[in-house]
N, C-alpha and C. Protein backbone atom coordinates (compact mmCIF):
# COMPACT_ATOMS: atom_id res chain seq x y z
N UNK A 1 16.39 -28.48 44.14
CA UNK A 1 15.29 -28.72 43.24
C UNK A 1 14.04 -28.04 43.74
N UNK A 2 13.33 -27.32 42.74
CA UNK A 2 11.87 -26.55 42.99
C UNK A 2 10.54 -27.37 42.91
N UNK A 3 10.00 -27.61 43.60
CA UNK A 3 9.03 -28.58 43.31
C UNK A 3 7.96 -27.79 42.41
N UNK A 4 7.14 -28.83 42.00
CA UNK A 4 5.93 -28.43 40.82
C UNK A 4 5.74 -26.97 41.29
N UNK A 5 5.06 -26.40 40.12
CA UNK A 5 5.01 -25.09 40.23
C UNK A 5 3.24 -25.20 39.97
N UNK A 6 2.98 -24.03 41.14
CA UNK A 6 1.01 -23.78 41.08
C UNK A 6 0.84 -23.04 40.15
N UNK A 7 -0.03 -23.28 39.25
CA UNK A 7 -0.68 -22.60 38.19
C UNK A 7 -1.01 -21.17 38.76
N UNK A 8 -1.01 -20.51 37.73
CA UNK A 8 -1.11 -18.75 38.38
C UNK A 8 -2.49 -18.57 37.99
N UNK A 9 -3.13 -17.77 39.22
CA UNK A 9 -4.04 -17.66 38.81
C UNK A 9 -4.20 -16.27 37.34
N UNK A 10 -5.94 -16.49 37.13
CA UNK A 10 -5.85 -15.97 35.82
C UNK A 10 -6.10 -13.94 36.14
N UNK A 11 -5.53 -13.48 35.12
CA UNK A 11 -5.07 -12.02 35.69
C UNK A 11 -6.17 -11.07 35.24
N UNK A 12 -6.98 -9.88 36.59
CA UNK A 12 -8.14 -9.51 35.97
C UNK A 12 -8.08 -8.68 34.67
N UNK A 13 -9.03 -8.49 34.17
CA UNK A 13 -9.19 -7.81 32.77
C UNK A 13 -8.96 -6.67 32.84
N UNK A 14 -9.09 -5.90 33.74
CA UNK A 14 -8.47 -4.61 33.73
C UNK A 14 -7.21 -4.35 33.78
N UNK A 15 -6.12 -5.40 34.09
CA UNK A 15 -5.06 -5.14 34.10
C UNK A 15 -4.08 -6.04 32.99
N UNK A 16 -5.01 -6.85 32.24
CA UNK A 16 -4.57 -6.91 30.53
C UNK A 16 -4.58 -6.14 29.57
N UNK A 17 -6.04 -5.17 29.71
CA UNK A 17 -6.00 -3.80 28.86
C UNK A 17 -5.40 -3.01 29.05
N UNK A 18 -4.96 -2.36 30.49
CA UNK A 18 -3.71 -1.64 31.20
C UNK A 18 -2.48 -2.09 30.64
N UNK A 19 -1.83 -3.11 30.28
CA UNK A 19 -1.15 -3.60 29.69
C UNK A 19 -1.02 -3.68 27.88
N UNK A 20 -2.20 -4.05 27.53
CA UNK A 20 -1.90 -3.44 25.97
C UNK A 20 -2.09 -1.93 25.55
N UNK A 21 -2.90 -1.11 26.20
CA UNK A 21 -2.67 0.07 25.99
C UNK A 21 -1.10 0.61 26.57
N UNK A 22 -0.51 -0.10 27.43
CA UNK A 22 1.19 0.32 27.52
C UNK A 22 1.86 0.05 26.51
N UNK A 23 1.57 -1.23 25.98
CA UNK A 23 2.49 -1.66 24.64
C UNK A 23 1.69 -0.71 23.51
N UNK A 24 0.63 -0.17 23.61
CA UNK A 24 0.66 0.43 22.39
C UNK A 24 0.87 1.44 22.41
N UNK A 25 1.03 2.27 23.53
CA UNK A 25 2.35 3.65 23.79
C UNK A 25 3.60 3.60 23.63
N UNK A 26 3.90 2.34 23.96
CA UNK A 26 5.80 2.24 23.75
C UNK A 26 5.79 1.64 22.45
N UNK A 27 4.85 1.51 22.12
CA UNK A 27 5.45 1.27 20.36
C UNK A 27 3.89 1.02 19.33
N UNK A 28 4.09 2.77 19.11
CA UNK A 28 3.06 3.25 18.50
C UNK A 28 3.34 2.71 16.55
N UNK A 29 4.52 1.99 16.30
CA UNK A 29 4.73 1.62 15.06
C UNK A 29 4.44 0.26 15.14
N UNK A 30 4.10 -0.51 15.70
CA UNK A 30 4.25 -1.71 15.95
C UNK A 30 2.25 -2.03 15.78
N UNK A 31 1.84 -0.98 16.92
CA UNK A 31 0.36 -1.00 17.22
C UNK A 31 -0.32 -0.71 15.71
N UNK A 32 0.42 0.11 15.33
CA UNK A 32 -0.10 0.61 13.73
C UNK A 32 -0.10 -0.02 12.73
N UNK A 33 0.98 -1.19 12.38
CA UNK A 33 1.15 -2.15 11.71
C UNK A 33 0.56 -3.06 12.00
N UNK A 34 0.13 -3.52 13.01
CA UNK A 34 -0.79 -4.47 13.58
C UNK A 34 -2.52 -4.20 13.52
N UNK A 35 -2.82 -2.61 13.58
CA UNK A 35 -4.16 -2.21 13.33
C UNK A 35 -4.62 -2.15 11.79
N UNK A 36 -3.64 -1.82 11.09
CA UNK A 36 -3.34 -1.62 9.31
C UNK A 36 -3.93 -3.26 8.92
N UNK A 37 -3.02 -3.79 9.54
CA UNK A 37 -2.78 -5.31 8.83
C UNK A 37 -4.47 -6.27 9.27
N UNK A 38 -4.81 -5.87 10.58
CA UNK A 38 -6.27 -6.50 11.10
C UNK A 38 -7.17 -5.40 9.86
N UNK A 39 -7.33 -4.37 9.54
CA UNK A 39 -8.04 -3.81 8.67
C UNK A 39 -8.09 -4.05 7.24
N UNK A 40 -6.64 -4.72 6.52
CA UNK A 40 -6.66 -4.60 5.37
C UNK A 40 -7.58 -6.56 5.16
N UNK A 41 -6.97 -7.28 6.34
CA UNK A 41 -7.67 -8.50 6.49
C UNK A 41 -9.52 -8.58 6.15
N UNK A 42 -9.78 -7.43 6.71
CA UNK A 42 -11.31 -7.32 7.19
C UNK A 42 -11.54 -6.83 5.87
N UNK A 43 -11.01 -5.83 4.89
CA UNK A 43 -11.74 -5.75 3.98
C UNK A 43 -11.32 -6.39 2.75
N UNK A 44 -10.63 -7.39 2.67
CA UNK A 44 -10.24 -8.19 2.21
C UNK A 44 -11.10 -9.15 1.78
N UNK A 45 -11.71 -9.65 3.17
CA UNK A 45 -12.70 -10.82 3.42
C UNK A 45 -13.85 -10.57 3.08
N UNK A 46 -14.27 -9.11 3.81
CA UNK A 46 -15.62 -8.41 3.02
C UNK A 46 -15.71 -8.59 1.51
N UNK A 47 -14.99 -8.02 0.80
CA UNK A 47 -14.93 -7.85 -0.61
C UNK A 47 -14.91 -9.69 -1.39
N UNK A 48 -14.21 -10.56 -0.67
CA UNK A 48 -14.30 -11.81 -1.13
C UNK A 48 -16.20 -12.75 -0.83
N UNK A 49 -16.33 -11.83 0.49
CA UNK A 49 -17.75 -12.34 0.62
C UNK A 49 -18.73 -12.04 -0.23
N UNK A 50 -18.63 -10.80 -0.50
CA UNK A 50 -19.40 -9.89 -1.56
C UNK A 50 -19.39 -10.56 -3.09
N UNK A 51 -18.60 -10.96 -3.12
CA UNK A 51 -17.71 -10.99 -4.92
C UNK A 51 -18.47 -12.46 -4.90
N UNK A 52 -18.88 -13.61 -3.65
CA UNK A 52 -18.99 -14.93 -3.67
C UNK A 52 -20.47 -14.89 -3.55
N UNK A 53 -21.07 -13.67 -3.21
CA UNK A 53 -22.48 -13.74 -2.97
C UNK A 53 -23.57 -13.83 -4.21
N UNK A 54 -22.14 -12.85 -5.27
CA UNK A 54 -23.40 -13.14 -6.43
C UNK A 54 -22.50 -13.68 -7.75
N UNK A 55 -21.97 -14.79 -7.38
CA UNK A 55 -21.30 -16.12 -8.19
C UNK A 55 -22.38 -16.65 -8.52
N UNK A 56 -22.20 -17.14 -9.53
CA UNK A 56 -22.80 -18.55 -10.35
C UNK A 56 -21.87 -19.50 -10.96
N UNK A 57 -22.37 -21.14 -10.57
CA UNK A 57 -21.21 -21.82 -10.92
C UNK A 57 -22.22 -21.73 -12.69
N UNK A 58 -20.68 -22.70 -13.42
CA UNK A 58 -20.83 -22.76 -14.68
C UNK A 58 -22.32 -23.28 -15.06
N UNK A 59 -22.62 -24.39 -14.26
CA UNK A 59 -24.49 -24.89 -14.39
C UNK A 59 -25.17 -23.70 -14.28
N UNK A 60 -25.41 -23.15 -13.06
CA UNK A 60 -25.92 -22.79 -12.88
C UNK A 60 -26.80 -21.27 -13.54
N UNK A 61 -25.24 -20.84 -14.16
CA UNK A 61 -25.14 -19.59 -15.37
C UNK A 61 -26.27 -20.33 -16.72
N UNK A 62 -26.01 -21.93 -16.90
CA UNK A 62 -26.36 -22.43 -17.96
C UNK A 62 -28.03 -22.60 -17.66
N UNK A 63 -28.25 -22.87 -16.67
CA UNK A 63 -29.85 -22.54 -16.38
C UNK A 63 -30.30 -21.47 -16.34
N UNK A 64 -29.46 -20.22 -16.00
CA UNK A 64 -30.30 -18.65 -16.16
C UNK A 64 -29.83 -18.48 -17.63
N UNK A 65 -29.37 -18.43 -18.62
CA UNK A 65 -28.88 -18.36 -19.78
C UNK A 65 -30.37 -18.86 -20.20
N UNK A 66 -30.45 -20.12 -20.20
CA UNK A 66 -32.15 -20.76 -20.59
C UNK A 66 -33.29 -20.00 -20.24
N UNK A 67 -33.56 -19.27 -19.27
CA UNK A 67 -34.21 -18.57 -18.90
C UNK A 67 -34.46 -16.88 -19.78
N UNK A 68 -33.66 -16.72 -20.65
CA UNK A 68 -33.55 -15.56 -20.85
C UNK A 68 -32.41 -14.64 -20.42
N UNK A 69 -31.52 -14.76 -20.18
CA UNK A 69 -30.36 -13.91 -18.97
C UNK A 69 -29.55 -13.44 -20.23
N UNK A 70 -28.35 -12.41 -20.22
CA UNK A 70 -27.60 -12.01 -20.87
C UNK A 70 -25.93 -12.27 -20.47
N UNK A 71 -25.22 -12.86 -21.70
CA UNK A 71 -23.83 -13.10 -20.73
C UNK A 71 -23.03 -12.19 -20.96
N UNK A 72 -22.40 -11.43 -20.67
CA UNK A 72 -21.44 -9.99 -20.97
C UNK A 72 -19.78 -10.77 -20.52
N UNK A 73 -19.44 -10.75 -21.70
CA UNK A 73 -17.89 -11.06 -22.09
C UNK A 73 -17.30 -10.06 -21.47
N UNK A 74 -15.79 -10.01 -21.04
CA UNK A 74 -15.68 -8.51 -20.74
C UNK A 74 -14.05 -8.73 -20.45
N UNK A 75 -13.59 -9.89 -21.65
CA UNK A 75 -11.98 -10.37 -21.79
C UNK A 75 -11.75 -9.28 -23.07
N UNK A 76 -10.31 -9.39 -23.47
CA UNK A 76 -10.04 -8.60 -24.62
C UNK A 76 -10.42 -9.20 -25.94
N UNK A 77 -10.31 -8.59 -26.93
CA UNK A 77 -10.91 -9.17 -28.15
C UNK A 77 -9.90 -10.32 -28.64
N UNK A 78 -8.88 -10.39 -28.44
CA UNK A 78 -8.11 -11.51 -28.71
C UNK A 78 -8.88 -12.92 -27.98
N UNK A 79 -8.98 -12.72 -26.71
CA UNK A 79 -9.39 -13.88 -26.39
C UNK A 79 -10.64 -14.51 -26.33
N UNK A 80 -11.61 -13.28 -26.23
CA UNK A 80 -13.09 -13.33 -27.15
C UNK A 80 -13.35 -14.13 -28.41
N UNK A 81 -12.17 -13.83 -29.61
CA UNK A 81 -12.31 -14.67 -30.46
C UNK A 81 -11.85 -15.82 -30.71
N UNK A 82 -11.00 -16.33 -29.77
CA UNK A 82 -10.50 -17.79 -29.70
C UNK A 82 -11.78 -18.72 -29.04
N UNK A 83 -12.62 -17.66 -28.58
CA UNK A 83 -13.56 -18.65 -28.03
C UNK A 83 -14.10 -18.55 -26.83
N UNK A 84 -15.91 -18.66 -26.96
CA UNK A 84 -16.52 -17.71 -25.95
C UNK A 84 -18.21 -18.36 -26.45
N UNK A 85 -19.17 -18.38 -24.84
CA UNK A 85 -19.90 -18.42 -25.03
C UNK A 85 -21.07 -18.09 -25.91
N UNK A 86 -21.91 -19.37 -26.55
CA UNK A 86 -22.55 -19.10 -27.67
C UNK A 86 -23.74 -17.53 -27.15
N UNK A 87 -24.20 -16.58 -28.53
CA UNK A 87 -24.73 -15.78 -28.03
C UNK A 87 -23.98 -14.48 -26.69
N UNK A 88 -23.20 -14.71 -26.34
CA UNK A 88 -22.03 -14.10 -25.60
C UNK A 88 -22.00 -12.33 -26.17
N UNK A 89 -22.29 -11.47 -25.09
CA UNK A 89 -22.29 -10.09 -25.97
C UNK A 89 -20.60 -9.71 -25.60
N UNK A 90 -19.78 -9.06 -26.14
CA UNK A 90 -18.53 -8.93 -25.98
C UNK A 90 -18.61 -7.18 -25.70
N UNK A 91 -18.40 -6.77 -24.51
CA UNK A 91 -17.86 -5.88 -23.89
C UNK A 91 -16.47 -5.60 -23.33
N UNK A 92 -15.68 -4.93 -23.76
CA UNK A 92 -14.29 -4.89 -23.24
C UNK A 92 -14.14 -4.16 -21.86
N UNK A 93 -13.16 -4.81 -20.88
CA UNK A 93 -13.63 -4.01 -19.04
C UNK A 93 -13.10 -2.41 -19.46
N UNK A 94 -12.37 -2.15 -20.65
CA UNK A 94 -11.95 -0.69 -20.55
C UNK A 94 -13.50 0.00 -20.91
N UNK A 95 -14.25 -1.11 -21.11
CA UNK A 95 -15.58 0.02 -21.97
C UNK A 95 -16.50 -0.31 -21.20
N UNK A 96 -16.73 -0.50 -19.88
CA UNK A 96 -17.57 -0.96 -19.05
C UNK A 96 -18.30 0.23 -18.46
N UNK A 97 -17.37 1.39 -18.39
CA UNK A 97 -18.32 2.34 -17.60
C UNK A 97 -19.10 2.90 -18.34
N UNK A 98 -19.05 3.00 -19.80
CA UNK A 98 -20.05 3.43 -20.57
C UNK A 98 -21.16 2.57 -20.67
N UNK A 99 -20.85 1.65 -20.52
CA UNK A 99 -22.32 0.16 -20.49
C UNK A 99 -23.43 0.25 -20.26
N UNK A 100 -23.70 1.79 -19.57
CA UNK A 100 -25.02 2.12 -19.01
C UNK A 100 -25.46 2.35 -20.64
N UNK A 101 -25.14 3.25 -21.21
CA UNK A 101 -25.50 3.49 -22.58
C UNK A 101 -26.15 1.78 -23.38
N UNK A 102 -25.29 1.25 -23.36
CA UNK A 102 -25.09 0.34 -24.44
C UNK A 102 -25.71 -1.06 -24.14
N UNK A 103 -26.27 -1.17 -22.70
CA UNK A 103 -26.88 -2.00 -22.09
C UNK A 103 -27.88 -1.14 -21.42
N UNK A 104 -28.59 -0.48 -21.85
CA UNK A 104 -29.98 0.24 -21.18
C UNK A 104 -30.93 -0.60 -20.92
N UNK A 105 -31.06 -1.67 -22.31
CA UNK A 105 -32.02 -2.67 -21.86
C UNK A 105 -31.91 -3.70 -21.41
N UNK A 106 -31.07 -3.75 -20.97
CA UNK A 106 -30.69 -5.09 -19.36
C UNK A 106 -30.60 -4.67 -17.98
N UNK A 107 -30.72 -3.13 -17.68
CA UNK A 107 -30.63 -2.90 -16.49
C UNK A 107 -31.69 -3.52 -15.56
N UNK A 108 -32.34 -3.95 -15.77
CA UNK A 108 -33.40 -4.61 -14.65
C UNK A 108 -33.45 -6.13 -15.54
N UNK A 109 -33.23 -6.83 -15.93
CA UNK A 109 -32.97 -8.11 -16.44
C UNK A 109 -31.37 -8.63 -15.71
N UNK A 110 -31.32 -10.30 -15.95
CA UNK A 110 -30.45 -10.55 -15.67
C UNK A 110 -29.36 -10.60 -16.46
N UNK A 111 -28.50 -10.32 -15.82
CA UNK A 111 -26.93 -10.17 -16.49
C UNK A 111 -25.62 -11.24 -16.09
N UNK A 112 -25.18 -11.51 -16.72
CA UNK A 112 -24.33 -12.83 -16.25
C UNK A 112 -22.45 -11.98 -16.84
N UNK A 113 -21.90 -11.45 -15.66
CA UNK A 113 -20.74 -11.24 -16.12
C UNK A 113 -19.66 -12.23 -16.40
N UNK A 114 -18.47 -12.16 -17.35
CA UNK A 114 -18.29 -13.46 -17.04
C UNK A 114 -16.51 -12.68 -17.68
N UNK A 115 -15.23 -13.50 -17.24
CA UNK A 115 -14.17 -13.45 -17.52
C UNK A 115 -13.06 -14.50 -17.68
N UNK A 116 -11.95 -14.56 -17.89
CA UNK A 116 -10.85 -16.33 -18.03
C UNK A 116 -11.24 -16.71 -16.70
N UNK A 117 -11.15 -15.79 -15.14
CA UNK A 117 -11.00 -16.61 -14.17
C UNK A 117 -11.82 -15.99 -12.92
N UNK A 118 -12.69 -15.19 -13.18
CA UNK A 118 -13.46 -14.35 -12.67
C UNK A 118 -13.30 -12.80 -11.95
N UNK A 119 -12.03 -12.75 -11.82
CA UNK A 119 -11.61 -11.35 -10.81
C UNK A 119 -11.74 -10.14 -12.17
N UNK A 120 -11.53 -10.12 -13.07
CA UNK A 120 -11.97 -9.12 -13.92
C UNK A 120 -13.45 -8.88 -14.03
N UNK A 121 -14.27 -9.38 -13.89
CA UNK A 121 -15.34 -9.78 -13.79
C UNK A 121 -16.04 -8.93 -12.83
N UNK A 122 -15.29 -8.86 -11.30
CA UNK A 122 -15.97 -9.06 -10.62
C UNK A 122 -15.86 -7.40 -10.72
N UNK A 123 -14.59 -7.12 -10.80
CA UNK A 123 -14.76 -5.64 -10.98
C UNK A 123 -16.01 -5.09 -11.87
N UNK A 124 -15.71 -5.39 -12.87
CA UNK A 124 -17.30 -5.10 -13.57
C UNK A 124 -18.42 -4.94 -13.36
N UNK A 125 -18.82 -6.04 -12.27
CA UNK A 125 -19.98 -6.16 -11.61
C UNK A 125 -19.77 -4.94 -10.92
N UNK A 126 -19.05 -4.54 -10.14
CA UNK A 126 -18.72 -3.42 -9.42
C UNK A 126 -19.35 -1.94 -10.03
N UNK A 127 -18.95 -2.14 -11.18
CA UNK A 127 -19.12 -0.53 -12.04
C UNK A 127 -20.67 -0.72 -12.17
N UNK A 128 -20.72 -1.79 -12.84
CA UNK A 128 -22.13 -2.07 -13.40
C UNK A 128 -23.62 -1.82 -12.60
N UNK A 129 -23.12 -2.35 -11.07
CA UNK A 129 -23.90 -1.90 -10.05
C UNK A 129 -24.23 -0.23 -9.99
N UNK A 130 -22.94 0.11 -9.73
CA UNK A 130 -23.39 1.60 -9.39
C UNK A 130 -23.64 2.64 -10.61
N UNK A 131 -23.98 1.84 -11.64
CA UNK A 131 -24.76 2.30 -13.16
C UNK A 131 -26.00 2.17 -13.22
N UNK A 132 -26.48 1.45 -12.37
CA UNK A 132 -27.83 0.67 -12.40
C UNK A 132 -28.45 -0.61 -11.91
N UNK A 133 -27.23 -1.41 -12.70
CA UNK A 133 -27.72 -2.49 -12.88
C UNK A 133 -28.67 -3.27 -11.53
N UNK A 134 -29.68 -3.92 -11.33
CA UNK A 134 -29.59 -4.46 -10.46
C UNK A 134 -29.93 -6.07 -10.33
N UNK A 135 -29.53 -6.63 -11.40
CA UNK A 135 -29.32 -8.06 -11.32
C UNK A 135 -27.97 -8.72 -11.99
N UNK A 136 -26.94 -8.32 -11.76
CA UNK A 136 -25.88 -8.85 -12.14
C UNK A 136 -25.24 -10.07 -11.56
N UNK A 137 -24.60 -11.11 -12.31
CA UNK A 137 -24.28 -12.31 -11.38
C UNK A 137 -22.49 -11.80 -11.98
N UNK A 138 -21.42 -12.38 -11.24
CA UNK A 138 -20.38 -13.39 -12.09
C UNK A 138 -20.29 -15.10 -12.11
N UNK A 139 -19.95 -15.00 -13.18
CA UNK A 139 -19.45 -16.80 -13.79
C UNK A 139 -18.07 -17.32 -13.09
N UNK A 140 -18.48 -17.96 -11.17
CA UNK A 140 -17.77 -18.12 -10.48
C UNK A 140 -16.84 -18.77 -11.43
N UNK A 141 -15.24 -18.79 -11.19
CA UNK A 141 -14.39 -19.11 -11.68
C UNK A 141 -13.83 -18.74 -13.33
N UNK A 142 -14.67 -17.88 -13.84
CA UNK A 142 -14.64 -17.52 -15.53
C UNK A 142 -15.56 -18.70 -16.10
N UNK A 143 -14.45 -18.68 -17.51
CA UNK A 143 -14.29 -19.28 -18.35
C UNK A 143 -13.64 -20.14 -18.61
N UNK A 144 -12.77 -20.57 -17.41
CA UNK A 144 -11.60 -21.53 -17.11
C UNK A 144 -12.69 -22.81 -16.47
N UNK A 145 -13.64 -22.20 -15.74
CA UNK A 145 -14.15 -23.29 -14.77
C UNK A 145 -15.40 -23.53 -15.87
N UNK A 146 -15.99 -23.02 -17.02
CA UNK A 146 -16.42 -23.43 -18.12
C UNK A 146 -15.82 -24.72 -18.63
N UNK A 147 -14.77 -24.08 -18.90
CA UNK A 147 -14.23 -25.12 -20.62
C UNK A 147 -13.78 -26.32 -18.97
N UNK A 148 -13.67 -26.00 -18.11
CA UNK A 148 -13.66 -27.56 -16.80
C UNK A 148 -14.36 -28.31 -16.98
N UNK A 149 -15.59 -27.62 -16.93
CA UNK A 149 -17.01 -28.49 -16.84
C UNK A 149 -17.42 -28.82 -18.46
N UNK A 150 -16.43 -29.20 -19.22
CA UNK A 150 -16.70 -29.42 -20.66
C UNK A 150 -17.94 -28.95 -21.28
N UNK A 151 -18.46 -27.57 -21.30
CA UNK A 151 -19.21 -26.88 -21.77
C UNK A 151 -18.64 -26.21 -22.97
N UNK A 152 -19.69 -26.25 -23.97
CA UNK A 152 -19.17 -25.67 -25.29
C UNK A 152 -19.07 -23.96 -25.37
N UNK A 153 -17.83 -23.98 -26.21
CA UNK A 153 -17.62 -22.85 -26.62
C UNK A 153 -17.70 -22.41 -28.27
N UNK A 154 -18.06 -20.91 -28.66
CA UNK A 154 -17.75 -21.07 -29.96
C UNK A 154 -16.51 -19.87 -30.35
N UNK A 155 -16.33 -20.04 -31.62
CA UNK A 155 -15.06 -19.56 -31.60
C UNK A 155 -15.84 -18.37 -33.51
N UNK A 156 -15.01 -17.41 -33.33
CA UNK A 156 -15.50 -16.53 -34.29
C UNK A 156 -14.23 -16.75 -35.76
């Protein structure tokens, strides 16, 4: 029988990095899949931070709406007309990059993008930015987290 075993001491830092730079020579597919996968994470998270920075919950859309703000629909016309915020301008996302045209006079006003569940949306905001715009929100969650918060809709 071996009696208790002494804790090892802890190993200097130069010879842990000596060590992962070996593993990432003997397996340069492994290191790569592992650098890919930490990168696609990072901009992953970026883009979710970004997309959350200029959310508005459903209230909160309903207080800049009062204020004067513009809400830009930007679902297909099918679902536009089943029902959609009152005053609601209906833009389709295939017709978004022209928007600079057709929204000239909202580029410095606020803009409230809005979609069923927000990720169409957010793209929009995306285009819309590098058109001009520079007050665009999205309607965190769509139109789903609308008709949640039993807010009225109208229907054409």
């Amino acid at each position: 029988m071996r009696g208790p075993e002494r804790p090892r001491p802890p190993r200097p830092r130069n010879d842990v990095i000596a060590q992962l730079l070996q593993y990432m020579t003997n397996h340069p597919l492994l290191a790569g899949f592992a650098l890919a996968a930490a990168v696609a994470v990072l901009v992953y998270e970026l883009r979710a931070s970004a997309q959350n920075q200029n959310a508005l919950s459903p209230q909160d859309a309903v207080r800049l709406l009062n204020q004067g703000a513009t809400l830009l629909d930007v679902r297909p016309a099918e679902e536009f007309a089943a029902g959609h915020v009152r005053n609601a301008r209906h833009l389709p996302m295939a017709q978004i990059a022209d928007a600079g045209n057709a929204l000239k006079k909202f580029k410095d006003k606020p803009v409230i993008v809005c979609c069923e569940r927000g990720a169409t949306s957010a793209a929009a905001i995306r285009q819309l930015t590098r058109q001009g715009f520079t007050r665009v929100c999205n309607l965190r969650g769509g139109l789903s987290a609308w008709r949640s918060e039993s807010l009225p809709l109208v229907r054409d």
